[in-house]
Protein backbone atom coordinates (compact mmCIF):
# COMPACT_ATOMS: atom_id res chain seq x y z
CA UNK A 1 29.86 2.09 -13.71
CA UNK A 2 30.45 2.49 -17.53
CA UNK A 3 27.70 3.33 -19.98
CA UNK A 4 27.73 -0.09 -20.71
CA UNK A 5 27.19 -1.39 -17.76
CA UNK A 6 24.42 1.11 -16.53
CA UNK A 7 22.57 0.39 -20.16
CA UNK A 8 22.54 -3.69 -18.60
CA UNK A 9 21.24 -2.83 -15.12
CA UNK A 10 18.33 -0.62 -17.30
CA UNK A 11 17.53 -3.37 -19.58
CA UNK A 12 17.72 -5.96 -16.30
CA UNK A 13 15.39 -4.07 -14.41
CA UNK A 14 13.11 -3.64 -17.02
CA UNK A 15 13.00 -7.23 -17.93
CA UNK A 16 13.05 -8.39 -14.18
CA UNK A 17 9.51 -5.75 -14.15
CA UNK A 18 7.99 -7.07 -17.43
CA UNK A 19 8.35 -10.60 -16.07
CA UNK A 20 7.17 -10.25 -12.44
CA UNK A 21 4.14 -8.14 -13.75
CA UNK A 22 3.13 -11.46 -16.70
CA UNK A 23 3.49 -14.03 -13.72
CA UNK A 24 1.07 -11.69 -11.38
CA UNK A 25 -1.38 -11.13 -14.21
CA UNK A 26 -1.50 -15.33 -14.55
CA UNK A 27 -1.65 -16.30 -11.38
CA UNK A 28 -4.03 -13.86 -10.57
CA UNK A 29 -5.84 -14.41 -13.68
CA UNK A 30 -6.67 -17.82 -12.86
CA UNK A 31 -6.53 -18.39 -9.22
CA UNK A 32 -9.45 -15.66 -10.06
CA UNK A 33 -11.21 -17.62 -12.03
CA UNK A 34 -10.90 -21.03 -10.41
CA UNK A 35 -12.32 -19.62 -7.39
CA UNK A 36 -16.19 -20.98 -6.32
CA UNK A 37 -18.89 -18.79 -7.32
CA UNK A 38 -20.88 -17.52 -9.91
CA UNK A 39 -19.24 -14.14 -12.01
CA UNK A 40 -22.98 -13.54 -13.62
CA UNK A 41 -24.48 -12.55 -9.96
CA UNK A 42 -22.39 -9.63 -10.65
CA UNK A 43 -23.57 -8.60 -13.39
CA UNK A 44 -26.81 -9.98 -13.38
CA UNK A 45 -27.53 -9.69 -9.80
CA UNK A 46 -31.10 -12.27 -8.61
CA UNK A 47 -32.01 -12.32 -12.08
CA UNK A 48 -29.50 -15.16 -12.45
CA UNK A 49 -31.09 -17.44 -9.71
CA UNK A 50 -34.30 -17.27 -12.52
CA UNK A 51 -32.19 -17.84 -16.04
CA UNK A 52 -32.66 -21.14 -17.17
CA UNK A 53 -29.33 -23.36 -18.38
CA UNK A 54 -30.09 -21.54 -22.10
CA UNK A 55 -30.33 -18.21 -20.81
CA UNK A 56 -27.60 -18.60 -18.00
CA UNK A 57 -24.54 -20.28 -21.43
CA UNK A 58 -25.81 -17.27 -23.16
CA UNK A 59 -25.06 -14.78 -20.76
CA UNK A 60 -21.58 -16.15 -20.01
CA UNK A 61 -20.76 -16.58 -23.76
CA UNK A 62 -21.76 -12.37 -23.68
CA UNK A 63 -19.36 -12.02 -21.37
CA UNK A 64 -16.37 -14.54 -22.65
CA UNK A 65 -16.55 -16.87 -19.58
CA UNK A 66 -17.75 -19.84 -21.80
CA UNK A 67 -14.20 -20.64 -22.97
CA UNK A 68 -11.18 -22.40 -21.36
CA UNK A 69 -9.26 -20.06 -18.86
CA UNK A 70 -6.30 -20.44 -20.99
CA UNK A 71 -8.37 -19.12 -24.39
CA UNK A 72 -9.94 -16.12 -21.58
CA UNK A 73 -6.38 -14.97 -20.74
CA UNK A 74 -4.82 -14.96 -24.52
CA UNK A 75 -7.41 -13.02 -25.28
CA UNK A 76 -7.53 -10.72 -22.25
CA UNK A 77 -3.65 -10.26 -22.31
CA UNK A 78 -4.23 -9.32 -25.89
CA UNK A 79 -7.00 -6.47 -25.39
CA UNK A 80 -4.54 -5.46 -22.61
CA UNK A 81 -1.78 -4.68 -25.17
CA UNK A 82 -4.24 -2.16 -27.04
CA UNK A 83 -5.44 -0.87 -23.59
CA UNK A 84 -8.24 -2.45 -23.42
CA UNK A 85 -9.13 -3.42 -20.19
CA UNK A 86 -12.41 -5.05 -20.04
CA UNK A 87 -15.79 -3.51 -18.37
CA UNK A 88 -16.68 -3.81 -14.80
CA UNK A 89 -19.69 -6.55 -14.27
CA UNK A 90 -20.82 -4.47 -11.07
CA UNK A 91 -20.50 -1.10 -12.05
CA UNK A 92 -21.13 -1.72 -15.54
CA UNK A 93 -18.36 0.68 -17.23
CA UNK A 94 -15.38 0.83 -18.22
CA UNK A 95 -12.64 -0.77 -15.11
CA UNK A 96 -10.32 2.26 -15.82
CA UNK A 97 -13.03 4.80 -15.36
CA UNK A 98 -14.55 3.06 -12.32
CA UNK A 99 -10.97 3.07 -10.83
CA UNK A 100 -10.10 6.88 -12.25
CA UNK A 101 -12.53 7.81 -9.43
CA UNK A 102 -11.36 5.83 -6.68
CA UNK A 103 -7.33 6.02 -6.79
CA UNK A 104 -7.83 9.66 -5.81
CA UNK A 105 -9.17 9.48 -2.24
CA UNK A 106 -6.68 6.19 -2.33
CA UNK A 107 -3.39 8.29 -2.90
CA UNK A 108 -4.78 11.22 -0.36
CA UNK A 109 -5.08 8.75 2.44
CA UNK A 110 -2.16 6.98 2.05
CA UNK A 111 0.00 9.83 1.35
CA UNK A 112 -0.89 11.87 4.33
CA UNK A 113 -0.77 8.40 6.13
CA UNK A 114 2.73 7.96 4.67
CA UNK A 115 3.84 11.58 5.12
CA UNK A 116 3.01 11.35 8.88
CA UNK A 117 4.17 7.95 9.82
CA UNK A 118 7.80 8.70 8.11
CA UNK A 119 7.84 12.39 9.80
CA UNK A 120 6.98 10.95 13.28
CA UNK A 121 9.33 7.74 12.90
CA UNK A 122 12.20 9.91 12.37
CA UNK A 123 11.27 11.76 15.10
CA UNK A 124 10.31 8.89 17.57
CA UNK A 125 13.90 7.53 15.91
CA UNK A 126 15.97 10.41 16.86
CA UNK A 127 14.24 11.04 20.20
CA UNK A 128 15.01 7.24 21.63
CA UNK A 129 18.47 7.07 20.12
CA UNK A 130 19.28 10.51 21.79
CA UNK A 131 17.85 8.27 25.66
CA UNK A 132 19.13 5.46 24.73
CA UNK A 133 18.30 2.32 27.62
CA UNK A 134 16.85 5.62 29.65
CA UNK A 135 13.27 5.92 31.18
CA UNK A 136 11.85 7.70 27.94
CA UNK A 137 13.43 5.17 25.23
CA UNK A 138 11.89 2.59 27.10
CA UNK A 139 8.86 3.60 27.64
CA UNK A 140 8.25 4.48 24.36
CA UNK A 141 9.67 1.25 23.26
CA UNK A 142 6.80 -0.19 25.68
CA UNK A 143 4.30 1.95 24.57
CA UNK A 144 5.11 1.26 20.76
CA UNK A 145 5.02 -2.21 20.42
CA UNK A 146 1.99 -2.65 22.50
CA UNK A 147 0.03 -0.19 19.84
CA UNK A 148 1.96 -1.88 16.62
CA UNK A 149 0.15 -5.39 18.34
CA UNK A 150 -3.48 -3.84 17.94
CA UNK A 151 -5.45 -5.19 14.97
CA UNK A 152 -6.24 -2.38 12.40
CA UNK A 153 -9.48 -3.54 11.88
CA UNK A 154 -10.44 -3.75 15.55
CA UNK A 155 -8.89 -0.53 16.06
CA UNK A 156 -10.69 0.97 13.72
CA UNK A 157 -13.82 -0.37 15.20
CA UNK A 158 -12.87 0.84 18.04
CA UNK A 159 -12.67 4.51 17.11
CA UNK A 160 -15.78 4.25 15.10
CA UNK A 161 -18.03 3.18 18.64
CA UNK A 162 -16.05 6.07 20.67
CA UNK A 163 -15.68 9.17 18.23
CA UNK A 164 -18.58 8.21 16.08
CA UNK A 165 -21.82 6.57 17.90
CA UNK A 166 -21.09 7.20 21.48
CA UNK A 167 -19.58 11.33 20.86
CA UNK A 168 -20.90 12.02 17.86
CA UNK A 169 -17.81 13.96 17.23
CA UNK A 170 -17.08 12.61 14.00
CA UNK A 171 -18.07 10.62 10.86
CA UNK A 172 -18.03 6.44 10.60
CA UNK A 173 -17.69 6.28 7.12
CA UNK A 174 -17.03 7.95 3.53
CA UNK A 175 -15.11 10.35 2.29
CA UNK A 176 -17.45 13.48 2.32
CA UNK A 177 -20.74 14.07 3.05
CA UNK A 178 -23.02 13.76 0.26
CA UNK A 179 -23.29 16.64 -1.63
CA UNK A 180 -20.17 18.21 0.05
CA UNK A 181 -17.27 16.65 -2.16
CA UNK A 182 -15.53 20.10 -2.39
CA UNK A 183 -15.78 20.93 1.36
CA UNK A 184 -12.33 20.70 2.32
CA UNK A 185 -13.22 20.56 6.03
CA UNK A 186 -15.65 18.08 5.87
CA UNK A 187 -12.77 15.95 4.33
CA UNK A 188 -10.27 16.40 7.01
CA UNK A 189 -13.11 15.96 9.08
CA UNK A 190 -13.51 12.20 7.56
CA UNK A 191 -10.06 11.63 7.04
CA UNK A 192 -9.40 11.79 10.48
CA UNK A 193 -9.93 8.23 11.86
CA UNK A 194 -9.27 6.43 9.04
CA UNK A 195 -5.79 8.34 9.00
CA UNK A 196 -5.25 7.69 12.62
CA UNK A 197 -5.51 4.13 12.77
CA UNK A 198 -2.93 3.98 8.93
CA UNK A 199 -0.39 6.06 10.92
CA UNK A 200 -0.40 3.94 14.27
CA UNK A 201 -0.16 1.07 12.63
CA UNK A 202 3.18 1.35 11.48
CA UNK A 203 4.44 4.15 13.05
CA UNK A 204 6.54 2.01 15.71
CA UNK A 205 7.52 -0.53 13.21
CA UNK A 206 9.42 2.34 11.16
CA UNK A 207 10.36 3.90 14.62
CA UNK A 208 12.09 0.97 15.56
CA UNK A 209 13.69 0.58 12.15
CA UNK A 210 15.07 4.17 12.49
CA UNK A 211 15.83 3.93 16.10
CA UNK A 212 18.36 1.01 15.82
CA UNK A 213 19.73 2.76 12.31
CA UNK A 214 20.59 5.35 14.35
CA UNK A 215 21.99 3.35 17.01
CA UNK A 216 24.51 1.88 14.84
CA UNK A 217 25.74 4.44 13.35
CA UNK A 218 26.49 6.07 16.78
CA UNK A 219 28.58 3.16 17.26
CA UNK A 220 30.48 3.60 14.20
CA UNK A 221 34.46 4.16 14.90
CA UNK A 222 34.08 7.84 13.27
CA UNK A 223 32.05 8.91 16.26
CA UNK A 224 34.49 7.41 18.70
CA UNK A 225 37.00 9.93 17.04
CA UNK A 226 34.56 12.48 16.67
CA UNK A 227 34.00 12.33 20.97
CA UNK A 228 38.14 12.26 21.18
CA UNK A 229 38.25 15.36 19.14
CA UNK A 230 35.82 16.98 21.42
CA UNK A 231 32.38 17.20 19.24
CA UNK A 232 29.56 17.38 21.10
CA UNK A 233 27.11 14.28 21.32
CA UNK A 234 24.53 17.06 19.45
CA UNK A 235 26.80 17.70 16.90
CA UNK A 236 28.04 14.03 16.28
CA UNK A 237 24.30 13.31 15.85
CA UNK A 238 22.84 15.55 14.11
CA UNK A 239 25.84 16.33 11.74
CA UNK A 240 27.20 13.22 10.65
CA UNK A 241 24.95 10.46 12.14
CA UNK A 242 21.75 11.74 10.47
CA UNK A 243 23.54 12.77 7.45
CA UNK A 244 24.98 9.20 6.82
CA UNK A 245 21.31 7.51 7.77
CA UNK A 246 19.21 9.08 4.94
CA UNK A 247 20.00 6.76 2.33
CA UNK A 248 18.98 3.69 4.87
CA UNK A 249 16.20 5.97 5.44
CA UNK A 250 15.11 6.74 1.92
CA UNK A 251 15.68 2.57 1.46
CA UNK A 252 12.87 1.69 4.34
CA UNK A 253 10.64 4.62 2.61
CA UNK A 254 10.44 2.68 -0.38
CA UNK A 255 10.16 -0.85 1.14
CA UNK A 256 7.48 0.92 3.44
CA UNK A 257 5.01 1.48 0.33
CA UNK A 258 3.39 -1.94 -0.15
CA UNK A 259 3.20 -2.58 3.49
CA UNK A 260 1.05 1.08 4.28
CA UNK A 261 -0.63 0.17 1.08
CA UNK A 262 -1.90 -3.17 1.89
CA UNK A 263 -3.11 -1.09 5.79
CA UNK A 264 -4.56 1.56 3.79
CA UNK A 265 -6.34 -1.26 1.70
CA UNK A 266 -7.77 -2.53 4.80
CA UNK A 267 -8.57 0.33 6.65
CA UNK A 268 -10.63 2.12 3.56
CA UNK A 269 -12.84 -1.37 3.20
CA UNK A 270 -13.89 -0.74 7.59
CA UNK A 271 -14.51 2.65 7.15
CA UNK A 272 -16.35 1.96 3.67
CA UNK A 273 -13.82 4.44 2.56
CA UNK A 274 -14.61 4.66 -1.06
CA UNK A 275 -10.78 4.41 -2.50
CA UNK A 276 -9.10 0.94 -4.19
CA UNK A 277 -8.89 -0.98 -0.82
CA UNK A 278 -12.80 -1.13 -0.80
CA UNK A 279 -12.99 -1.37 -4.60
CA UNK A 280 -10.72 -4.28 -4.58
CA UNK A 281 -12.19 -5.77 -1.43
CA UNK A 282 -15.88 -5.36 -3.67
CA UNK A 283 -14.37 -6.97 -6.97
CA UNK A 284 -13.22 -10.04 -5.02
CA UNK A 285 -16.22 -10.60 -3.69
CA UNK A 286 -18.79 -10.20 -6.50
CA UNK A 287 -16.18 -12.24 -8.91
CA UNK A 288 -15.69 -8.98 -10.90
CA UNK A 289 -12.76 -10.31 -12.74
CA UNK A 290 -12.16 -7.37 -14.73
CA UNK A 291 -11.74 -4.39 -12.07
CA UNK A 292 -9.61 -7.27 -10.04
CA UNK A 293 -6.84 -8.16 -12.69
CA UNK A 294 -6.35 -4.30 -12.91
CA UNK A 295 -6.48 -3.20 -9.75
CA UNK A 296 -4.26 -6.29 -8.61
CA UNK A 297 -2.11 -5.54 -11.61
CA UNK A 298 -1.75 -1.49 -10.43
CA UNK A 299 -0.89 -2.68 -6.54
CA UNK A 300 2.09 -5.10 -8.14
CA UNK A 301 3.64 -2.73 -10.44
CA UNK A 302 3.59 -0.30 -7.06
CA UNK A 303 4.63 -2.97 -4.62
CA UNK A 304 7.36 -4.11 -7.65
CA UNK A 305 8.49 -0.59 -8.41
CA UNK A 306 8.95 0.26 -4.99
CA UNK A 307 11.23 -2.86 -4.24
CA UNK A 308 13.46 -2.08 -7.10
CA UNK A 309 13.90 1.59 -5.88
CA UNK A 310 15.23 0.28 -2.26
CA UNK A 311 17.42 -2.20 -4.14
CA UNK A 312 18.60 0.26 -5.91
CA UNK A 313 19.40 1.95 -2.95
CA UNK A 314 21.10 -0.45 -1.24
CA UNK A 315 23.24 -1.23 -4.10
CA UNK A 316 24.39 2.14 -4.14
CA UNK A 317 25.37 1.87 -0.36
CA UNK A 318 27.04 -1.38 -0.30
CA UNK A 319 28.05 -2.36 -4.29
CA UNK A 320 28.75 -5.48 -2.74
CA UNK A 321 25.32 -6.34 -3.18
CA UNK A 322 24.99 -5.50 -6.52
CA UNK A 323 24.08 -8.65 -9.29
């Protein structure tokens, strides 16, 4: 590709991001809004149920829910611009300060999820490819997609009744016990389940992704003439076959994000994990339309990001692909 050329793909991207990013922050923005329920509760909490009508237009004219949704986003989209982001009704500061103390026990759980699931998916990928159709590859096969079939959330509950109230072994909930936020054991010590039930499920999914990636590449004519010239099948796998998988591998890593996001999400809000899944879970629930448009916002410039990265990928693997 010329200069020129690359300089278009930039600017397309970056237009294609700007645009997909406006139409979440509308549709979010109002579907939001639209919803039933009452935004004050959150704010106000049971002293609404007492406000008179007076008491209860005031209140929502202090908080710039008296206008037309249209006249609320304008003006929103315009604080945004200056980085101003709005206050949280619940917490009652600032949404990017509630949120500056969330996304870090967020990005530790679901990068050591990620880390993990990719590291033992390769592995799981490798090891069935290499016993292929043989009693191993198919038992793991077995074994995999029965455990990619369990509910998170009733796997998690699971764990919590066996490791937690019946063993005692470790905790239900949190991420540290209070007043032990710098005890690094008593971190890995909480991390534990909810980690468990990110990696297993979606460990098999990815397996199974690598597996058959594998699979046809050790079908590929090269290899035929690679066996005719007398290489090994170790050689011809781990040589060339895994050498000529990574960018297909690299691809699924960046597809992968959203979907361990959106487990992570769930996982942190049954294990009252405090990260951004139980923050947003909390915002959607007590109408807190301020910490939602930015948390939504963060999750689809990640899930947005990440797509473009695989295309990007796969563009430079087959150019036929490329717009």
């Amino acid at each position: 590709m010329s200069k020129k050329e690359i300089g278009i793909y930039i600017i397309k991207k970056i237009l294609l991001f700007l645009a997909s990013i406006f139409l979440l922050s509308v549709i979010v923005f109002y579907i939001s809004r639209l919803a039933p329920g009452d935004p004050l509760v959150s704010y106000y909490g049971e002293r609404v149920e007492k406000m008179s009508p007076e008491e209860h237009d005031w209140a929502m004219e202090k908080l710039g829910l008296n206008e037309s949704v249209s006249v609320q986003y304008v003006k929103w989209l315009s604080n945004a611009f200056h980085g101003e982001f709005g206050i949280s009704y619940k917490y009652k500061m600032d949404v990017l300060e509630v949120i500056s103390g969330r996304v870090g026990n967020t990005m530790l759980l679901g990068g050591i999820g990620f880390v993990l699931i990719f590291t033992l998916a390769l592995l799981l990928g490798i090891l069935c490819a290499w016993h292929e159709e043989k009693w191993l590859d198919k038992i793991i096969c077995q074994v995999g997609t029965v455990t990619s079939c369990i509910p998170e959330f009733w796997f998690s509950l699971v764990l919590i009744l066996f490791f937690a109230v019946e063993l005692h072994i470790l905790p239900s909930s949190g991420a540290y016990t209070i007043g032990k936020e710098k005890d690094i054991a008593d971190r890995i010590q909480h991390l534990i389940l909810p980690v468990t039930v990110v990696v297993m499920g979606h460990l098999w999914y990815y397996a199974y992704m690598i597996r058959n990636t594998i699979l046809e590449e050790v079908r590929a004519d090269y290899v035929l003439l690679a066996k005719s010239k007398g290489l090994t099948k170790n050689k011809i796998l781990f040589r060339h076959c895994l050498r000529n998988i990574i960018p297909s591998y690299l691809s699924i890593m960046a597809i992968s994000v959203p979907h361990i996001l959106g487990g992570t999400y769930i996982v942190e809000t049954v294990f009252s994990y405090p990260g951004l899944g139980t923050l947003a879970y909390e915002s959607a629930r007590y109408k807190d339309y301020n910490l939602l448009m930015v948390l939504c916002i963060l999750t689809g410039i990640v899930v947005v990001v990440c797509n473009m990265i695989a295309q990007t990928i796969n563009e430079r693997i087959d150019p036929r692909i490329r717009q």
